[in-house]
Every structure is written in structure tokens, then in C-alpha cells.
Protein backbone atom coordinates (compact mmCIF):
# COMPACT_ATOMS: atom_id res chain seq x y z
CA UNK A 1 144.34 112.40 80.84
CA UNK A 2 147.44 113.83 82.15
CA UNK A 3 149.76 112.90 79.55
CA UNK A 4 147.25 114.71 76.74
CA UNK A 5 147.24 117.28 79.21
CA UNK A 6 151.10 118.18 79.33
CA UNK A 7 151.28 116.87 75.85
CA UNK A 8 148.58 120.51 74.79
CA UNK A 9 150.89 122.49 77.61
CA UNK A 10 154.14 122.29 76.11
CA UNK A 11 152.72 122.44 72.08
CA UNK A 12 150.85 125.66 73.13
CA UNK A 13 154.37 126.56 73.63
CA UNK A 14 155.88 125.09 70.89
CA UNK A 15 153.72 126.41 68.38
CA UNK A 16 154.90 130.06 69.39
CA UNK A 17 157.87 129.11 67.73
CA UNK A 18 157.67 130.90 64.70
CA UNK A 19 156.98 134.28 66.10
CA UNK A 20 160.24 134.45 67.85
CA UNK A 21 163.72 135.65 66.57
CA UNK A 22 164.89 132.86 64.26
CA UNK A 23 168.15 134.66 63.57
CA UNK A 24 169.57 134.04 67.32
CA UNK A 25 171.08 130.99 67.94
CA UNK A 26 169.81 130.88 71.55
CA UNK A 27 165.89 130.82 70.35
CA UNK A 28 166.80 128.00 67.80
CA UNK A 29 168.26 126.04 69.98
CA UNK A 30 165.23 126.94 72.60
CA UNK A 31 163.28 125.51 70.09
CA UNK A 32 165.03 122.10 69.13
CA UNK A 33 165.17 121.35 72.60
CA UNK A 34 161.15 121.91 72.76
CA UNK A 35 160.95 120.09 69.52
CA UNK A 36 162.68 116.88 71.69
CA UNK A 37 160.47 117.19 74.23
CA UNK A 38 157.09 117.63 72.10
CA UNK A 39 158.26 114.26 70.31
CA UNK A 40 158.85 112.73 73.83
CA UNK A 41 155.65 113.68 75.17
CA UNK A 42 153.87 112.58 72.08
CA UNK A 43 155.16 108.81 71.62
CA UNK A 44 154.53 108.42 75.16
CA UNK A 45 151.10 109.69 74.97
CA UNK A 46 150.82 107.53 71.91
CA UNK A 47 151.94 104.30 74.17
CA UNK A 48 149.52 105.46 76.59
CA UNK A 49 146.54 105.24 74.06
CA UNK A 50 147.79 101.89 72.43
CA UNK A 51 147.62 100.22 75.78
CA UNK A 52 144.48 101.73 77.10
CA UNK A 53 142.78 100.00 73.58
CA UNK A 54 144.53 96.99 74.53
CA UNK A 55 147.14 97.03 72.04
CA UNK A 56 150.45 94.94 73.08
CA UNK A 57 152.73 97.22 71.53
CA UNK A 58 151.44 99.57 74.21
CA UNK A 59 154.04 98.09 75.97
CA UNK A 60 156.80 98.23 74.40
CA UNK A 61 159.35 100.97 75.08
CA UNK A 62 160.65 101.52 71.52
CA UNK A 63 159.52 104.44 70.22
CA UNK A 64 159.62 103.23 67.10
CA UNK A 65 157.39 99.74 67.56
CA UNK A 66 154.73 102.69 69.82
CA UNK A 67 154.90 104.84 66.10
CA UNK A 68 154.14 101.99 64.08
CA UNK A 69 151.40 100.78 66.12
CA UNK A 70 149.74 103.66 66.30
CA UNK A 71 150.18 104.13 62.12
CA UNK A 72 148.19 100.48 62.31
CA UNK A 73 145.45 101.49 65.09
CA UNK A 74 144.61 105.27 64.12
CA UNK A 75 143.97 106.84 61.17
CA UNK A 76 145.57 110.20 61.61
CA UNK A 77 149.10 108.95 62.30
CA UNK A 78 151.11 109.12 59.18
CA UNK A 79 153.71 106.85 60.12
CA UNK A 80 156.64 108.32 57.14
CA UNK A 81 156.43 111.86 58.72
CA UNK A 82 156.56 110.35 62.35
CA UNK A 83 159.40 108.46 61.47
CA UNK A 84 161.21 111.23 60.15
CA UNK A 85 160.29 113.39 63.41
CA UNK A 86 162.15 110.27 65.09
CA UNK A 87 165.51 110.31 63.18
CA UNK A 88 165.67 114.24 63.32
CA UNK A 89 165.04 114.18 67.16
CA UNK A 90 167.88 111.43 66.98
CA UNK A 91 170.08 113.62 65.02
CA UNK A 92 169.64 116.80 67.10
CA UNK A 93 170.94 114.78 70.04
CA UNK A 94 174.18 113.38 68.54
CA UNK A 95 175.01 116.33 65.96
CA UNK A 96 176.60 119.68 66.58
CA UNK A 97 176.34 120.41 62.90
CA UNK A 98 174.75 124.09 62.49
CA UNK A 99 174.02 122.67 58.40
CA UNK A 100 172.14 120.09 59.84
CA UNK A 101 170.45 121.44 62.96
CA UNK A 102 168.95 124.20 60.57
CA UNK A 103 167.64 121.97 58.55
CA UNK A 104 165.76 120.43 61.52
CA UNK A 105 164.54 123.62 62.57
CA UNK A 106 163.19 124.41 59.53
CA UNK A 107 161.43 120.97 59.38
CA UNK A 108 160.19 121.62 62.31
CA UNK A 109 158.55 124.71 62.19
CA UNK A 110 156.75 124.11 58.79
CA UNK A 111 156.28 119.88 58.89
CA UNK A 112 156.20 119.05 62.77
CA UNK A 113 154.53 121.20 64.91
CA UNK A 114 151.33 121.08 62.45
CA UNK A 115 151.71 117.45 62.50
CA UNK A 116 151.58 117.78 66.63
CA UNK A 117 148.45 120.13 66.30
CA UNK A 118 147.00 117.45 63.69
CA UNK A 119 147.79 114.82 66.61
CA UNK A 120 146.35 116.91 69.38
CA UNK A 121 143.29 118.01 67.13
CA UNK A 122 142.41 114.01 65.81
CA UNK A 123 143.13 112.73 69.51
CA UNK A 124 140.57 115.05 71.09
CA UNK A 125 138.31 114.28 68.17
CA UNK A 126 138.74 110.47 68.12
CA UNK A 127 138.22 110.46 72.02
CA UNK A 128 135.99 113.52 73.60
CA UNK A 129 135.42 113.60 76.99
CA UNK A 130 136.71 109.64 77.41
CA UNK A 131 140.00 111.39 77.47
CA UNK A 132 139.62 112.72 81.41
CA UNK A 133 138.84 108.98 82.16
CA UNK A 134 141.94 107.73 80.78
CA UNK A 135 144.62 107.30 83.30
């Protein structure tokens, strides 16, 4: 499945995040603009999954409605922490707050990129090899 594909490209990535230099403002903001993505890749591989199960909310477009419906249909979606992941990614787009956008970055180094490697992790696990028929 592509979208699981690019979704494992850009957290192997991601997750290198704490081995760089956290004290320059350029790799912080590298990183909260990976962050974005990683949360953008990962509802819409989540809206992918809902509507290859059938699920109507598979086609909505609200992130929100595709995080709740996946809280309902899988097991290993904690819906609080992926609705937190929602309003920071919200924030970091309308904030220029440094308070603020190092709180996110600290939220997501130590709360969201494990919760993307739990999601990659469960998703493989849930689905095996079914995933390279998905389209």
C-alpha cells in the first residue's frame, strides 16, 4: 500500500529527530514541519484503511470524523492522544509563539513519534501482507 509505504518513509525520518541538535532553531523547526507532515500522512492513511473495511467515515475529509472512526474500528488508536496530535499540528500552523512551539516539540519527540511507530507497528500487525493488496 502506497500510502503505508510513504507513511514508514517519512517516520524513518522523523524518528531521527532526537539525535539532532535541538538547540538550533533551524532543526526544530525541521522537525515541526516533519511532525505536520507525519500527522498528514497518517490520517490519510487512516481514511484509507476505514474505507477499504467499508467504513463510511472513510469518506469523509475531516480529519477529525477519520480519527474518531478509526478510535471506534481499531484497537490501537487512542483517540485523546490523536486528538491532541490534531490541535498541536493546528497550533504549529497558526502560532509563531517560540513558548508554545517548544512545547510542541517536546510533545512531539517524547508522546508522538512513538505513538506513529505504535501506529506503523499495530497496522503492519493487524494487516500482514494484505497491506501490498490494498490500493
Amino acid at each position: 500500500m502506497k500510502k503505508f509505504d510513504n507513511f514508514c518513509s517519512y517516520l524513518d525520518i522523523l524518528s531521527q529527530a532526537g539525535n539532532q541538535d535541538l538547540s538550533n532553531e533551524f532543526i526544530q523547526s525541521g522537525i515541526i514541519d516533519k511532525f505536520a507532515l507525519q500527522f498528514e500522512l497518517s490520517w490519510k492513511l487512516l481514511k484509507a484503511l476505514l474505507q477499504y473495511e467499508g467504513d463510511p467515515l472513510g469518506n469523509t475529509g475531516s480529519p477529525r470524523e477519520i480519527l474518531k472512526g478509526a478510535y471506534r474500528s481499531y484497537g490501537f488508536v487512542e483517540e485523546d492522544l490523536w486528538l491532541d496530535m490534531l490541535h498541536d499540528r493546528n497550533v504549529i500552523e497558526h502560532t509563531y509563539d517560540a513558548e508554545e512551539l517548544s512545547r510542541v516539540l517536546g510533545e512531539i519527540l517524547s508522546v508522538y513519534i512513538p505513538a506513529f511507530q505504535t501506529l506503523r507497528d499495530a497496522i503492519r500487525a493487524h494487516y500482514g501482507d494484505e497491506l501490498e493488496r490494498i490500493a
